[in-house]
N, C-alpha and C. Protein backbone atom coordinates (compact mmCIF):
# COMPACT_ATOMS: atom_id res chain seq x y z
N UNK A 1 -3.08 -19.95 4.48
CA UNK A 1 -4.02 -19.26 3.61
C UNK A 1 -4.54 -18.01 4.29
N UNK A 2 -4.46 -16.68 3.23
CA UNK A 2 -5.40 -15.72 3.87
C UNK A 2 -6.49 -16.02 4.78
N UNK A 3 -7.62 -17.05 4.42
CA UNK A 3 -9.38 -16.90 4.84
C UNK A 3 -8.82 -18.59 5.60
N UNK A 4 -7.79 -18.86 6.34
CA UNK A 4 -8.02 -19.70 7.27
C UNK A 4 -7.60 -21.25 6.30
N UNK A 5 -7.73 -22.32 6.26
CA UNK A 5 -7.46 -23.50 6.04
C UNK A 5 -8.09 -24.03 5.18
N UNK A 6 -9.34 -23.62 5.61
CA UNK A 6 -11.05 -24.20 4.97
C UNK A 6 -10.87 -23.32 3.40
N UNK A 7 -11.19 -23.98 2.42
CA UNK A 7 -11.21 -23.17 1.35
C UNK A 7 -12.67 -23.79 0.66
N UNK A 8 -13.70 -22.81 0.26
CA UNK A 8 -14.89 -23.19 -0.73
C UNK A 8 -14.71 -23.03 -2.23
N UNK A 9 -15.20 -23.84 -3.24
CA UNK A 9 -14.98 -23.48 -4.32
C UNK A 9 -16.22 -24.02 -5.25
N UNK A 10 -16.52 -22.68 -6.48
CA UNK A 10 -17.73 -22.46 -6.86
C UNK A 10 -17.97 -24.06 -7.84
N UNK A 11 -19.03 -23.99 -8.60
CA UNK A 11 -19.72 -25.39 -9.38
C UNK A 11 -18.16 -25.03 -10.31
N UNK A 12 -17.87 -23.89 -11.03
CA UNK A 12 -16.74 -24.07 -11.96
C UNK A 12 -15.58 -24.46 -11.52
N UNK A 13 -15.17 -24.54 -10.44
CA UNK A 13 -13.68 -25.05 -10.14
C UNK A 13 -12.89 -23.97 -9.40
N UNK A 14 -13.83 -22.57 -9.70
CA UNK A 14 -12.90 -21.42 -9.20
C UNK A 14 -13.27 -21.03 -7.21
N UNK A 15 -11.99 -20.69 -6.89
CA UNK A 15 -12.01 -20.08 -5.42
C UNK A 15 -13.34 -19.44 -5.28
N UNK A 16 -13.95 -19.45 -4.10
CA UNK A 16 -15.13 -18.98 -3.35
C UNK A 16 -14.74 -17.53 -3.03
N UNK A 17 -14.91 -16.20 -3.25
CA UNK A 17 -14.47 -15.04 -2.96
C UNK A 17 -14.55 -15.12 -1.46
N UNK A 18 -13.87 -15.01 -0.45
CA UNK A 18 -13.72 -14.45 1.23
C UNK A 18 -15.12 -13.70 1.33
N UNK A 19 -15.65 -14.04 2.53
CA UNK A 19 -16.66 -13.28 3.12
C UNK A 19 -16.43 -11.61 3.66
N UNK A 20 -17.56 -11.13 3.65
CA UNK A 20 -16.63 -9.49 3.40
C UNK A 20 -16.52 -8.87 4.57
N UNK A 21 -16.42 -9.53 5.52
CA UNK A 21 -15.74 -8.95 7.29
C UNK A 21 -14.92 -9.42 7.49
N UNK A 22 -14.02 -10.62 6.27
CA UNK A 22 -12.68 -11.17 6.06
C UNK A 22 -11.92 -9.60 5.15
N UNK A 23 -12.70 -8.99 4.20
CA UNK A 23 -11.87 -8.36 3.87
C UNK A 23 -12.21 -6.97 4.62
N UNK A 24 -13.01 -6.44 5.35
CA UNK A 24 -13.02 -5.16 6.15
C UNK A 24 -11.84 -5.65 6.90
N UNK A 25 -11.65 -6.62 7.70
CA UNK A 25 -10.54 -7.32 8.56
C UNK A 25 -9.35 -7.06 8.27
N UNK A 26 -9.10 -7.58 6.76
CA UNK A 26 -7.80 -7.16 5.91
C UNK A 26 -7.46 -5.51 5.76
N UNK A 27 -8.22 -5.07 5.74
CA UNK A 27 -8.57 -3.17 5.47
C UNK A 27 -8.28 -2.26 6.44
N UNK A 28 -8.91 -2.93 7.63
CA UNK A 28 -8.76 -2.25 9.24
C UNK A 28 -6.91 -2.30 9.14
N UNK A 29 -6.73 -3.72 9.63
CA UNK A 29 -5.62 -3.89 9.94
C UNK A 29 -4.65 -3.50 9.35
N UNK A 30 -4.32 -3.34 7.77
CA UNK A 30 -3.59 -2.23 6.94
C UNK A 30 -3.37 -0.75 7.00
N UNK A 31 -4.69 -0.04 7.31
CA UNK A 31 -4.83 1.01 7.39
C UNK A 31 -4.53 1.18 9.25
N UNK A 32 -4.23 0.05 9.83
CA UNK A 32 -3.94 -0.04 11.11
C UNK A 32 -2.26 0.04 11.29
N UNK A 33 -1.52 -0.51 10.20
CA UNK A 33 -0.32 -0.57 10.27
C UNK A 33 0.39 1.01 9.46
N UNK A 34 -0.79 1.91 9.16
CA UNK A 34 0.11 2.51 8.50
C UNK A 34 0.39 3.87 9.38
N UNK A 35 1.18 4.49 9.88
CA UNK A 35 2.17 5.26 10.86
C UNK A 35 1.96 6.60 10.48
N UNK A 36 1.61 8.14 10.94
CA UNK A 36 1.42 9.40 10.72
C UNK A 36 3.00 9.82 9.81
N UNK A 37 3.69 9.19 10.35
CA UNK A 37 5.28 9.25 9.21
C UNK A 37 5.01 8.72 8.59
N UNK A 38 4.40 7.85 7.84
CA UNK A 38 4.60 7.13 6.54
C UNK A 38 3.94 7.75 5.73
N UNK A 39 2.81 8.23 6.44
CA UNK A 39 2.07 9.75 5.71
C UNK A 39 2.80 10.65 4.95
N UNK A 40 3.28 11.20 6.27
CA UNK A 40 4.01 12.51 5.54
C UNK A 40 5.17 11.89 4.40
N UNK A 41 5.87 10.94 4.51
CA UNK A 41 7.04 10.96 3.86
C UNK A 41 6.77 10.53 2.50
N UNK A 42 5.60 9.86 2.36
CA UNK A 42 5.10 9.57 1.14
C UNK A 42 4.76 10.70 0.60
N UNK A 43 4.25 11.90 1.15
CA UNK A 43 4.38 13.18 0.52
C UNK A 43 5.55 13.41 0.20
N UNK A 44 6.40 13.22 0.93
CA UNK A 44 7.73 14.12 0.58
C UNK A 44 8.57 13.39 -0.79
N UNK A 45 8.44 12.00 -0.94
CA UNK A 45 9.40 11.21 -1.89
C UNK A 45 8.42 11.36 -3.45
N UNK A 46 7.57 11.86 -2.89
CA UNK A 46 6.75 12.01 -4.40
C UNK A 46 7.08 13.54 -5.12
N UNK A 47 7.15 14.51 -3.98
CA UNK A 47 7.57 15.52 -4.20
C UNK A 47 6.38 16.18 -4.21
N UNK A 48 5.43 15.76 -3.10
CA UNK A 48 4.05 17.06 -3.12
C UNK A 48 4.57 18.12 -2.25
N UNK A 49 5.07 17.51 -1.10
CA UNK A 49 5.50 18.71 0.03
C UNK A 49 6.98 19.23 0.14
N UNK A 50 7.59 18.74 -0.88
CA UNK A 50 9.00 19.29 -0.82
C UNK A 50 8.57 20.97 -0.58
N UNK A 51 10.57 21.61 -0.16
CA UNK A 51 10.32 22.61 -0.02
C UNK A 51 10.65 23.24 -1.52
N UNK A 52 10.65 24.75 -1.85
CA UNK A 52 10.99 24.91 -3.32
C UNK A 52 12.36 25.23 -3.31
N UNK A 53 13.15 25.36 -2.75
CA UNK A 53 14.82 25.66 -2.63
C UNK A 53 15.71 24.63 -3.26
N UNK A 54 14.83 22.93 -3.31
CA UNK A 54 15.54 22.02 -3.52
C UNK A 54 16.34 21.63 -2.61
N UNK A 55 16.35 21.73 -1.47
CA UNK A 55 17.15 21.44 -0.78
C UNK A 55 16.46 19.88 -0.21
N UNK A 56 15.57 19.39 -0.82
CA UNK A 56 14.45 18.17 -0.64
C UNK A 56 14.71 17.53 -1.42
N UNK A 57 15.13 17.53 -2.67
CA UNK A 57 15.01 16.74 -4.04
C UNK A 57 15.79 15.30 -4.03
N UNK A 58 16.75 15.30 -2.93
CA UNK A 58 17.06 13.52 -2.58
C UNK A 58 16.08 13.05 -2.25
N UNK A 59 15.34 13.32 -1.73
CA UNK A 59 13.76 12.40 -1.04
C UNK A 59 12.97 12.06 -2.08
N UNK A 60 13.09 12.78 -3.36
CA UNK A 60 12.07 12.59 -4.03
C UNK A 60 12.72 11.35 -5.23
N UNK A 61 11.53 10.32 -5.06
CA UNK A 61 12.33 8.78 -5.53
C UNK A 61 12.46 8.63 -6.75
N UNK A 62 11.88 9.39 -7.76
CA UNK A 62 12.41 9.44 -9.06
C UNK A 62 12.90 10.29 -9.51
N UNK A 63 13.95 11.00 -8.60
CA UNK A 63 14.64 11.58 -8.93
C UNK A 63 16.27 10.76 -9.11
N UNK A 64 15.96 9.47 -7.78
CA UNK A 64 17.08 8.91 -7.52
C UNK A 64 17.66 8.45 -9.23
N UNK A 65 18.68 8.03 -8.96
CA UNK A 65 19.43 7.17 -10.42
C UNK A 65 18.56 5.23 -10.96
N UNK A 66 18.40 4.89 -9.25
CA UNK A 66 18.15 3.62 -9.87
C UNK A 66 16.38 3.72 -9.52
N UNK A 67 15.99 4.56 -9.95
CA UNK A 67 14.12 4.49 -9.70
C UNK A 67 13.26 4.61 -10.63
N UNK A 68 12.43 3.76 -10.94
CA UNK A 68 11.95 4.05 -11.78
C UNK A 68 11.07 4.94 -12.17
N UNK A 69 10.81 5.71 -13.50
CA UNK A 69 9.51 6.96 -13.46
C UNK A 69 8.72 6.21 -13.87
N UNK A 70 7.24 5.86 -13.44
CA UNK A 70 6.09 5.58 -13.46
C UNK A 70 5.42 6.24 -14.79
């Protein structure tokens, strides 16, 4: 389980929401895994930082054949 083993649950039956230095925890560590390249390239496959020559336009992911447009 995400929040450990122990699970609380309210008078209705439903999950106890995680205490919220369980989810800053979750937040850090995401924004911990994410890499100065993953930055940029997510610019580039979206097509904010392409160059204008097109010589970029494979990177950009809906451009590919099997991608979907959002």
């Amino acid at each position: 389980m995400l929040n450990g083993e122990r699970r609380e649950w309210t008078t209705g039956g439903n999950p106890r929401a995680s205490a919220m230095n369980v989810y800053l925890e979750w937040i850090c560590e995401s924004w911990s895994a994410v890499t100065p390249e993953m930055v940029k390239d997510s610019f580039k496959v979206c097509g904010v930082t392409s160059v204008q020559d097109g010589s970029e336009d494979e990177n950009i992911h809906c451009f590919k054949p099997d991608a979907a447009i959002p």
